[in-house]
PDB file of N, CA and C in Angstrom:
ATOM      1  N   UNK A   1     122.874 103.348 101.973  1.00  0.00           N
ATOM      2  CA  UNK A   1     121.862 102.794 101.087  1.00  0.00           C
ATOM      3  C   UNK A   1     121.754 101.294 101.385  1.00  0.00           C
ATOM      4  N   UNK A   2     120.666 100.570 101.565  1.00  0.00           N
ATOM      5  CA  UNK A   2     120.303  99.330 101.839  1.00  0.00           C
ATOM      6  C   UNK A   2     120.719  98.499 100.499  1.00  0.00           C
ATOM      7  N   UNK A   3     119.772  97.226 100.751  1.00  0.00           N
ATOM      8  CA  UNK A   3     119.689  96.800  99.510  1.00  0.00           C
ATOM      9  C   UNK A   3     118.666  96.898  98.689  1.00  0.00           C
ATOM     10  N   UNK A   4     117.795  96.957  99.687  1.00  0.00           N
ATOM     11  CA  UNK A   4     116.319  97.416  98.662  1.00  0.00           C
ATOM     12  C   UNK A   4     117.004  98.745  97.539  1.00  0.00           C
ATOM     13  N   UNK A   5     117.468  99.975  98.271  1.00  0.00           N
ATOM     14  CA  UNK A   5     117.443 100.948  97.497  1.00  0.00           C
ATOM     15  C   UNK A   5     118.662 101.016  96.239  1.00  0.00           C
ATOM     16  N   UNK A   6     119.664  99.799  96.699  1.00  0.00           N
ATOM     17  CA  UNK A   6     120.773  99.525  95.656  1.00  0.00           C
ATOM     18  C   UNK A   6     119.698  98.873  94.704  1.00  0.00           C
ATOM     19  N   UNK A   7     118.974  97.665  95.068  1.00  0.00           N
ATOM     20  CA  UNK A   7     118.628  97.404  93.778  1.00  0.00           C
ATOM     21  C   UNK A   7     117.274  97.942  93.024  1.00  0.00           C
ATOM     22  N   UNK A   8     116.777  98.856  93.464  1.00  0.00           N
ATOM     23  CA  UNK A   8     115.549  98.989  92.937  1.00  0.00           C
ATOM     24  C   UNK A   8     116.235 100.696  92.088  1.00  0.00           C
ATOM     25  N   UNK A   9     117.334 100.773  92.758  1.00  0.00           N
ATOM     26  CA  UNK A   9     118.050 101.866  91.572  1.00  0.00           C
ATOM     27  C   UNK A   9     118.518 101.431  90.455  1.00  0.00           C
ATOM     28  N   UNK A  10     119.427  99.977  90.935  1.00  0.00           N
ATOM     29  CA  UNK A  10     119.941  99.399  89.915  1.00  0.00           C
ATOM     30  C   UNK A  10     118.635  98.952  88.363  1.00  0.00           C
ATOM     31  N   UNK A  11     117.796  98.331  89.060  1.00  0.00           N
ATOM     32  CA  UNK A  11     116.773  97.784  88.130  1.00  0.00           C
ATOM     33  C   UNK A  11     116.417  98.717  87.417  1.00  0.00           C
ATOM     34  N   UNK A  12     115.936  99.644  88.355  1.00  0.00           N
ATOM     35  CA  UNK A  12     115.446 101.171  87.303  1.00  0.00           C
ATOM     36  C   UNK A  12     116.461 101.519  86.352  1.00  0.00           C
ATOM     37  N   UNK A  13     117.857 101.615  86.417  1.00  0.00           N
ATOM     38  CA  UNK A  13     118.618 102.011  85.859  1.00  0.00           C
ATOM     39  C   UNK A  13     118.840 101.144  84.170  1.00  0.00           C
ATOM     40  N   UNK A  14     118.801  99.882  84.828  1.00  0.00           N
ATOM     41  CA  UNK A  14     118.719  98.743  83.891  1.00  0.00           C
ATOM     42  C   UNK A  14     117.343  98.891  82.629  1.00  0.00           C
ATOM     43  N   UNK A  15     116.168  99.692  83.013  1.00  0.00           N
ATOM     44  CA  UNK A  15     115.322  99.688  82.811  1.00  0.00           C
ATOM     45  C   UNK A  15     115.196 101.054  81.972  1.00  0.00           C
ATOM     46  N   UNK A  16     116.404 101.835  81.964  1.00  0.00           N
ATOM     47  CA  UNK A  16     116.456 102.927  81.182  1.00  0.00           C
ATOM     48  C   UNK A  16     115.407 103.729  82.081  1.00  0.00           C
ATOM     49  N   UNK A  17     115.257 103.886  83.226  1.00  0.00           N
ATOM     50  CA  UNK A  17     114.741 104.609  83.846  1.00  0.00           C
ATOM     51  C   UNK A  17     115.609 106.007  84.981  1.00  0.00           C
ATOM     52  N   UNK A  18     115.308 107.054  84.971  1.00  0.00           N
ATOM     53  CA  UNK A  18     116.070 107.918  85.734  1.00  0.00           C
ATOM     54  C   UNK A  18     116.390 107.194  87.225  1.00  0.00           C
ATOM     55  N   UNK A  19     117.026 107.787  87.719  1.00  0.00           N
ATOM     56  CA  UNK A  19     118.078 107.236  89.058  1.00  0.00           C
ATOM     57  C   UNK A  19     116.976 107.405  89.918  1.00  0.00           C
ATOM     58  N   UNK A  20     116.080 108.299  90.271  1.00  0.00           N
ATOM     59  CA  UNK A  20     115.404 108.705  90.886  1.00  0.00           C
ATOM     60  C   UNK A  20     114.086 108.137  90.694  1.00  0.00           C
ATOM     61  N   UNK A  21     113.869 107.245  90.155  1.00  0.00           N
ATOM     62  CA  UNK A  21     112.392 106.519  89.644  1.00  0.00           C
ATOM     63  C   UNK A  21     111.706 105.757  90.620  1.00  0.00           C
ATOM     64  N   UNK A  22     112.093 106.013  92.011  1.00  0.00           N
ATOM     65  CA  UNK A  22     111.065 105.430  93.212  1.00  0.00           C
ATOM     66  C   UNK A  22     111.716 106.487  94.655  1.00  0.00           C
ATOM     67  N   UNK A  23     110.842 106.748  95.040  1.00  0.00           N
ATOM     68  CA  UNK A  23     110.758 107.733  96.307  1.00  0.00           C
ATOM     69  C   UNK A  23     110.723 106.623  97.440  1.00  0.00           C
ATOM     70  N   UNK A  24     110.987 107.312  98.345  1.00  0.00           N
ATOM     71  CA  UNK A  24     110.893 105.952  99.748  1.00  0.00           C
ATOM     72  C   UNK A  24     109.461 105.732  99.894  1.00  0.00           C
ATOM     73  N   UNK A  25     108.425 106.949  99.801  1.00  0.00           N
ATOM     74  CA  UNK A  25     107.426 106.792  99.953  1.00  0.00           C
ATOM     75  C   UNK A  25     106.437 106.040  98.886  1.00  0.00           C
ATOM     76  N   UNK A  26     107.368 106.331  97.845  1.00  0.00           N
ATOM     77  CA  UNK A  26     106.557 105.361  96.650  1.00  0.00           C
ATOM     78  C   UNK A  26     106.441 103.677  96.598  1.00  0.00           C
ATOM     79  N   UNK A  27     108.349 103.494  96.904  1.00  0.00           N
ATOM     80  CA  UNK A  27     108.571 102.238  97.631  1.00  0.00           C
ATOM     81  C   UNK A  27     107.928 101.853  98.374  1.00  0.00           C
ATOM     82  N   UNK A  28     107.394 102.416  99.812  1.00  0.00           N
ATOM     83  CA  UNK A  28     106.663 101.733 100.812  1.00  0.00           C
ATOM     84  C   UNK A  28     104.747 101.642 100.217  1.00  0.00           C
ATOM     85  N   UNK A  29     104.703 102.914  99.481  1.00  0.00           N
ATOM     86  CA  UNK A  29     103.092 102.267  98.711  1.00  0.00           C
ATOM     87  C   UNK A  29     103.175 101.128  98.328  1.00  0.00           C
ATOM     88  N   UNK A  30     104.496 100.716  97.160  1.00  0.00           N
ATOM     89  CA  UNK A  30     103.807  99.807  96.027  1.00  0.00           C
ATOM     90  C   UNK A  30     104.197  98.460  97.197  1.00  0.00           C
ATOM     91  N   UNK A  31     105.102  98.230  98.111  1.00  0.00           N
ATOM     92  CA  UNK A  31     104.829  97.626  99.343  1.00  0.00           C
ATOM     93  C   UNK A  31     104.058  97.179 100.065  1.00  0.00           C
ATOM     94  N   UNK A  32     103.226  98.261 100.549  1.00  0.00           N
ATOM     95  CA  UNK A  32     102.116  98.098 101.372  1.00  0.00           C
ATOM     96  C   UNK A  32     101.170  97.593 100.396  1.00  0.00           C
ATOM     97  N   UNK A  33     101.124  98.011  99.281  1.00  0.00           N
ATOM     98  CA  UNK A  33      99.545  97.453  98.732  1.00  0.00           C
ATOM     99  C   UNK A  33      99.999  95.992  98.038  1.00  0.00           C
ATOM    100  N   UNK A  34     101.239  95.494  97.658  1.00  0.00           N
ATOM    101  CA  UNK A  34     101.494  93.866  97.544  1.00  0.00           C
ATOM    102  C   UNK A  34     101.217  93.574  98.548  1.00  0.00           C
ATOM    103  N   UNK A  35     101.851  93.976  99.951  1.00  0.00           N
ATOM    104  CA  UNK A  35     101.259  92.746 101.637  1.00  0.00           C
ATOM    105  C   UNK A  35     100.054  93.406 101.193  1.00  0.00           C
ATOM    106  N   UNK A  36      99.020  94.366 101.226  1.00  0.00           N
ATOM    107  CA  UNK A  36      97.700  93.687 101.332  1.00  0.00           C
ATOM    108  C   UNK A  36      97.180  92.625 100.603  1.00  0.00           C
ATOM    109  N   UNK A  37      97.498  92.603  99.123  1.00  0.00           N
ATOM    110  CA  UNK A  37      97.352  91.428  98.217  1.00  0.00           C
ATOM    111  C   UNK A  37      97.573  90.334  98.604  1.00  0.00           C
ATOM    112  N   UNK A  38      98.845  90.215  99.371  1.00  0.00           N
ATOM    113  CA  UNK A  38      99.213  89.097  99.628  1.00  0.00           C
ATOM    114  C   UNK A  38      98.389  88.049 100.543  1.00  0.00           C
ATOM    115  N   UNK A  39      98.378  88.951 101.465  1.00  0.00           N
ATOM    116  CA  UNK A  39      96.765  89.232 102.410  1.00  0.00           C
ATOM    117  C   UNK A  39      95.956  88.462 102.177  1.00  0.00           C
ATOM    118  N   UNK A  40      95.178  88.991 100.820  1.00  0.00           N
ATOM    119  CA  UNK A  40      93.719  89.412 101.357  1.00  0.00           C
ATOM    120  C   UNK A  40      93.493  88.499  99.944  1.00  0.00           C
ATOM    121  N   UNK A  41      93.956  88.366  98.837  1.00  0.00           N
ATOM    122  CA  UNK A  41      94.039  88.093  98.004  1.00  0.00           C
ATOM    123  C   UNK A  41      94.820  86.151  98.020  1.00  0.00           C
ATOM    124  N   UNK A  42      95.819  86.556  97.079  1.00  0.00           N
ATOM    125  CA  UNK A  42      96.704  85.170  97.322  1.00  0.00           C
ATOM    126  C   UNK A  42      98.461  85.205  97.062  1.00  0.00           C
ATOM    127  N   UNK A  43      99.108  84.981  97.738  1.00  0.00           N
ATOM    128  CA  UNK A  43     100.691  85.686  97.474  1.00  0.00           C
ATOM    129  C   UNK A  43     101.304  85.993  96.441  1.00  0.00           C
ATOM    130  N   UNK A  44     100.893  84.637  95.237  1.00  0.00           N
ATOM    131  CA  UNK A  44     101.222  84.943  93.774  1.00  0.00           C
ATOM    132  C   UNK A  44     100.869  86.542  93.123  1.00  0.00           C
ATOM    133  N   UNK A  45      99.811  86.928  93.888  1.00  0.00           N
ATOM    134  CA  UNK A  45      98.946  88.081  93.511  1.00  0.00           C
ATOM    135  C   UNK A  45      99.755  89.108  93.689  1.00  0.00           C
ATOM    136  N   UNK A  46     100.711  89.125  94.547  1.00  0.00           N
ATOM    137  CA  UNK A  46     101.289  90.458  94.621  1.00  0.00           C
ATOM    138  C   UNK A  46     102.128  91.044  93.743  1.00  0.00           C
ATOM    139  N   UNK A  47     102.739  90.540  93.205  1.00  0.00           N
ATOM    140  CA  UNK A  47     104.019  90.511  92.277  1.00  0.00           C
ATOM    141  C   UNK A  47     103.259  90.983  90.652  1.00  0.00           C
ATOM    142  N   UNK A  48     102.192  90.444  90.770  1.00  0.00           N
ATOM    143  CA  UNK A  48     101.573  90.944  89.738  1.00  0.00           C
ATOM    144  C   UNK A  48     100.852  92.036  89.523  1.00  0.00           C
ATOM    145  N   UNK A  49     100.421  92.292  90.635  1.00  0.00           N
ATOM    146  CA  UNK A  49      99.635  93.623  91.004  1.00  0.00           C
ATOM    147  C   UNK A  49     100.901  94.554  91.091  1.00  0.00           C
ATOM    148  N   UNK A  50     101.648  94.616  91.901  1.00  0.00           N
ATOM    149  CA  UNK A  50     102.908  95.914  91.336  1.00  0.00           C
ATOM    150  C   UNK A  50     103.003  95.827  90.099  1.00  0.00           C
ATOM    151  N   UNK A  51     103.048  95.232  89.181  1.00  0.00           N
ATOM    152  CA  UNK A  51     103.359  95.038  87.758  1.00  0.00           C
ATOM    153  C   UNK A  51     101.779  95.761  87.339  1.00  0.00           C
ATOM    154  N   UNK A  52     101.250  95.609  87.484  1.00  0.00           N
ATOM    155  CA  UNK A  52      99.905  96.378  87.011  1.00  0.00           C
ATOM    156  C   UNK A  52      99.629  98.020  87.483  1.00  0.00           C
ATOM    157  N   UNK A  53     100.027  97.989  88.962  1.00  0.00           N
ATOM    158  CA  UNK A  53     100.497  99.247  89.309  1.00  0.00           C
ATOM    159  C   UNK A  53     101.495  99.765  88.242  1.00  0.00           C
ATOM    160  N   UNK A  54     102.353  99.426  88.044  1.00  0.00           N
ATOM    161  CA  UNK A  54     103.364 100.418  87.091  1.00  0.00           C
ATOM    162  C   UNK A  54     102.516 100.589  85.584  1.00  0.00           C
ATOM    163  N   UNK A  55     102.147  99.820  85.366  1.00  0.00           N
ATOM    164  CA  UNK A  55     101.330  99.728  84.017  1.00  0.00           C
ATOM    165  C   UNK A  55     100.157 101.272  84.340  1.00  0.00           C
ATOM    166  N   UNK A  56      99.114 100.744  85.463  1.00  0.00           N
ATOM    167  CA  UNK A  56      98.686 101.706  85.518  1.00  0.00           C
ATOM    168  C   UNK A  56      99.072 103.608  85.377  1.00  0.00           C
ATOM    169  N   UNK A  57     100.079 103.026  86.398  1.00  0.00           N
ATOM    170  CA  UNK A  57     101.020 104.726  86.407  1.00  0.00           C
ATOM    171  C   UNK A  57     101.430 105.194  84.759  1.00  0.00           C
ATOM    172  N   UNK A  58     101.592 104.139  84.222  1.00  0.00           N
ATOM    173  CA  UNK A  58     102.552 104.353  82.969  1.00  0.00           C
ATOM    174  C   UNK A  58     101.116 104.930  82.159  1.00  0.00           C
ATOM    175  N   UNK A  59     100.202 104.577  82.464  1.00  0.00           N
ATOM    176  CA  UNK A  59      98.600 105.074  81.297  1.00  0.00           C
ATOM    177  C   UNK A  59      98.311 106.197  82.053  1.00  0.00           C
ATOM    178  N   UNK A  60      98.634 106.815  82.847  1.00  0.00           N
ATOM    179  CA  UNK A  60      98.175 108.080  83.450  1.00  0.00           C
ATOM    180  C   UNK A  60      97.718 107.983  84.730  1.00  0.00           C
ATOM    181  N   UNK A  61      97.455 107.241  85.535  1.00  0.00           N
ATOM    182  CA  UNK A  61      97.037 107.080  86.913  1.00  0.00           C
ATOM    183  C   UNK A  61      98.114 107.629  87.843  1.00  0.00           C
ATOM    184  N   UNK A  62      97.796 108.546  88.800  1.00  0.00           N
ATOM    185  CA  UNK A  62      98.918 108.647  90.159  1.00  0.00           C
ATOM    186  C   UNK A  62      99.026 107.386  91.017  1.00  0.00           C
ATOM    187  N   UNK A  63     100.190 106.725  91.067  1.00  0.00           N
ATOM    188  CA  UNK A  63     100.795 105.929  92.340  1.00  0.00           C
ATOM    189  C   UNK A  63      99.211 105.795  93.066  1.00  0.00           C
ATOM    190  N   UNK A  64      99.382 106.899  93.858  1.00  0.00           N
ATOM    191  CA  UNK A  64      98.638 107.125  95.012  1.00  0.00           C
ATOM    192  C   UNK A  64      96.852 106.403  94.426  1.00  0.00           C
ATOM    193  N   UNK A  65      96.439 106.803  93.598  1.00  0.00           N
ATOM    194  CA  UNK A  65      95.312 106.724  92.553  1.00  0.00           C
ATOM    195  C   UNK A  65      94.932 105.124  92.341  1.00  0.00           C
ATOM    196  N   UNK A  66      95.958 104.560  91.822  1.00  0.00           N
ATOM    197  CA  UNK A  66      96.281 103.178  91.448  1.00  0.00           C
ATOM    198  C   UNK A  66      96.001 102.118  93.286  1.00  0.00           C
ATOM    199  N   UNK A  67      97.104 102.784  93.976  1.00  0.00           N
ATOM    200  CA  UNK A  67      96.984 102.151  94.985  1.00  0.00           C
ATOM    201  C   UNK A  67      95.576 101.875  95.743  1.00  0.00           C
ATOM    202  N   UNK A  68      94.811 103.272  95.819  1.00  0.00           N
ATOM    203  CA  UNK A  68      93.801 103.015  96.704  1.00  0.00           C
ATOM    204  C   UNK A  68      92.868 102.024  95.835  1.00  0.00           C
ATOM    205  N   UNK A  69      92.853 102.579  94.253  1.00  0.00           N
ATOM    206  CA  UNK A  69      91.805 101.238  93.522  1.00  0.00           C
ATOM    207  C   UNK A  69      92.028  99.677  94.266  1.00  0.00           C
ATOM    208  N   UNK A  70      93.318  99.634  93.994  1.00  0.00           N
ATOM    209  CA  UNK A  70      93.788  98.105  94.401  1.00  0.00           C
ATOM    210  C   UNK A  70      93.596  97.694  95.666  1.00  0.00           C
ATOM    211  N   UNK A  71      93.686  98.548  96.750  1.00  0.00           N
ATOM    212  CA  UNK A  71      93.384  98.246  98.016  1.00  0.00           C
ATOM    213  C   UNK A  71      92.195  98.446  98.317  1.00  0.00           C
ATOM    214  N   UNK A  72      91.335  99.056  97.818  1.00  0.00           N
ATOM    215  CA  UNK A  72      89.485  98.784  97.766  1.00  0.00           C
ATOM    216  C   UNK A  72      89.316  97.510  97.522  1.00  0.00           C
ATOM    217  N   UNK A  73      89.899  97.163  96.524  1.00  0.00           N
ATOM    218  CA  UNK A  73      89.433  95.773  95.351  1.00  0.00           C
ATOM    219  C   UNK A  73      89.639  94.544  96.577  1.00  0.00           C
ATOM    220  N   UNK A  74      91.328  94.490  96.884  1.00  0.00           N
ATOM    221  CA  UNK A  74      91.260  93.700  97.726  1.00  0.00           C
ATOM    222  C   UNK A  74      90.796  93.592  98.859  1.00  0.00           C
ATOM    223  N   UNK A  75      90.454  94.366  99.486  1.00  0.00           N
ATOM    224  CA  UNK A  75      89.259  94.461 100.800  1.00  0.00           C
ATOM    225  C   UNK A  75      88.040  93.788 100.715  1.00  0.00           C
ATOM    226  N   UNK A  76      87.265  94.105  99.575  1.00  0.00           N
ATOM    227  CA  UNK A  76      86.199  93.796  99.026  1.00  0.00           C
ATOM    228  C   UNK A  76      86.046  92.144  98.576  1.00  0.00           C
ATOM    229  N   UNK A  77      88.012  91.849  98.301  1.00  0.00           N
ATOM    230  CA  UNK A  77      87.702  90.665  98.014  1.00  0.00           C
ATOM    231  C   UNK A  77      87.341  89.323  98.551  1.00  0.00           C
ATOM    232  N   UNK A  78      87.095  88.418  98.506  1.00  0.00           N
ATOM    233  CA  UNK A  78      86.489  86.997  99.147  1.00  0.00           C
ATOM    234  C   UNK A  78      87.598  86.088  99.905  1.00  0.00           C
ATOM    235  N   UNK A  79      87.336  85.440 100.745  1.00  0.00           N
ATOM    236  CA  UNK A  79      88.062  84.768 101.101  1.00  0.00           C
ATOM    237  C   UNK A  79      88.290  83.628 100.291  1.00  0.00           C
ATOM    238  N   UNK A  80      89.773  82.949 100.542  1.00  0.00           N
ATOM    239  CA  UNK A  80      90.055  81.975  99.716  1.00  0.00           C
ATOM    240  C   UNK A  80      89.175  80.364 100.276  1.00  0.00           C
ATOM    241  N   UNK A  81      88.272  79.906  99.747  1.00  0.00           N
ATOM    242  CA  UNK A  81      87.737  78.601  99.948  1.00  0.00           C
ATOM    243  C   UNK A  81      88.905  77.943 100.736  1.00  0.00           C
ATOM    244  N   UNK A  82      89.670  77.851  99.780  1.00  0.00           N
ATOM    245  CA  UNK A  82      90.808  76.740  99.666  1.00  0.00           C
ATOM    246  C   UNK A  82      92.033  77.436  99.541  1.00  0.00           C
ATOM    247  N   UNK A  83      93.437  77.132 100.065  1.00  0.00           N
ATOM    248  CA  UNK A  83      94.704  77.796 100.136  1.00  0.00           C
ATOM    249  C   UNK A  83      94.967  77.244  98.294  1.00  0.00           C
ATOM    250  N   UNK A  84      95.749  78.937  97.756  1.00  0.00           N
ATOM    251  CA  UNK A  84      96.268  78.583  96.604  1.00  0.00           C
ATOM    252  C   UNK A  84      97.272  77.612  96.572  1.00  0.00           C
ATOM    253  N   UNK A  85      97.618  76.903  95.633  1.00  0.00           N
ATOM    254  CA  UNK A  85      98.341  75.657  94.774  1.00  0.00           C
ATOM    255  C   UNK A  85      99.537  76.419  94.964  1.00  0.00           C
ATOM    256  N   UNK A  86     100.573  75.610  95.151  1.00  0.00           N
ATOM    257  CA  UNK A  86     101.728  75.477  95.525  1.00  0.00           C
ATOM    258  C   UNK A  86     103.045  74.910  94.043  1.00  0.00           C
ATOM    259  N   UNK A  87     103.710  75.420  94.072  1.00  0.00           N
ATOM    260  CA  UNK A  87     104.593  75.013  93.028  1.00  0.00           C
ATOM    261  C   UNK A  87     105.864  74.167  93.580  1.00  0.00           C
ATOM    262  N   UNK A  88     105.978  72.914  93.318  1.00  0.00           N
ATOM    263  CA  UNK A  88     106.963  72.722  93.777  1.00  0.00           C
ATOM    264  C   UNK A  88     108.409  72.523  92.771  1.00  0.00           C
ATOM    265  N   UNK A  89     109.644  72.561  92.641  1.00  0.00           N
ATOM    266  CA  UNK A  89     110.463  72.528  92.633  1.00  0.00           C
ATOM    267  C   UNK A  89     110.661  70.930  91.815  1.00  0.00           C
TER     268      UNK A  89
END
């Protein structure tokens, strides 16, 4: 087991969620569709969009369902004028 899969068991677990609450393949969706966000969108964006993904799933949407919305959206979306704002430290 890596570390991805130690901690994304652990978290789930933490989370009162069954042991089994992400598939490899589910993992590499909610993955793939943050790098497209990150992408296409702006990096902050990703982290939030998995968080909306689970939200979604949690109201009735399939993974799979959720994902392609989000990866339409960001395709569709605009380029950034200007690079997002930076936080510094």
């Amino acid at each position: 087991m890596n570390t991805l899969e130690e901690w994304t068991a652990a978290a789930g677990a933490g989370l009162g969620l069954d042991s089994g609450a992400l598939s490899t393949a589910e993992t590499k969706a909610v993955l793939d569709v943050a790098g497209d966000v990150a992408h296409a969108v702006a990096r902050p964006a990703a982290p939030l969009t998995a968080y909306l993904l689970g939200v979604a799933v949690g109201r009735g949407l399939t993974l799979a369902e959720a994902a392609d919305r989000v990866r339409a959206l960001a395709a569709r979306w605009p380029e950034n004028a200007e690079p997002p704002a930076t936080t510094q430290p």
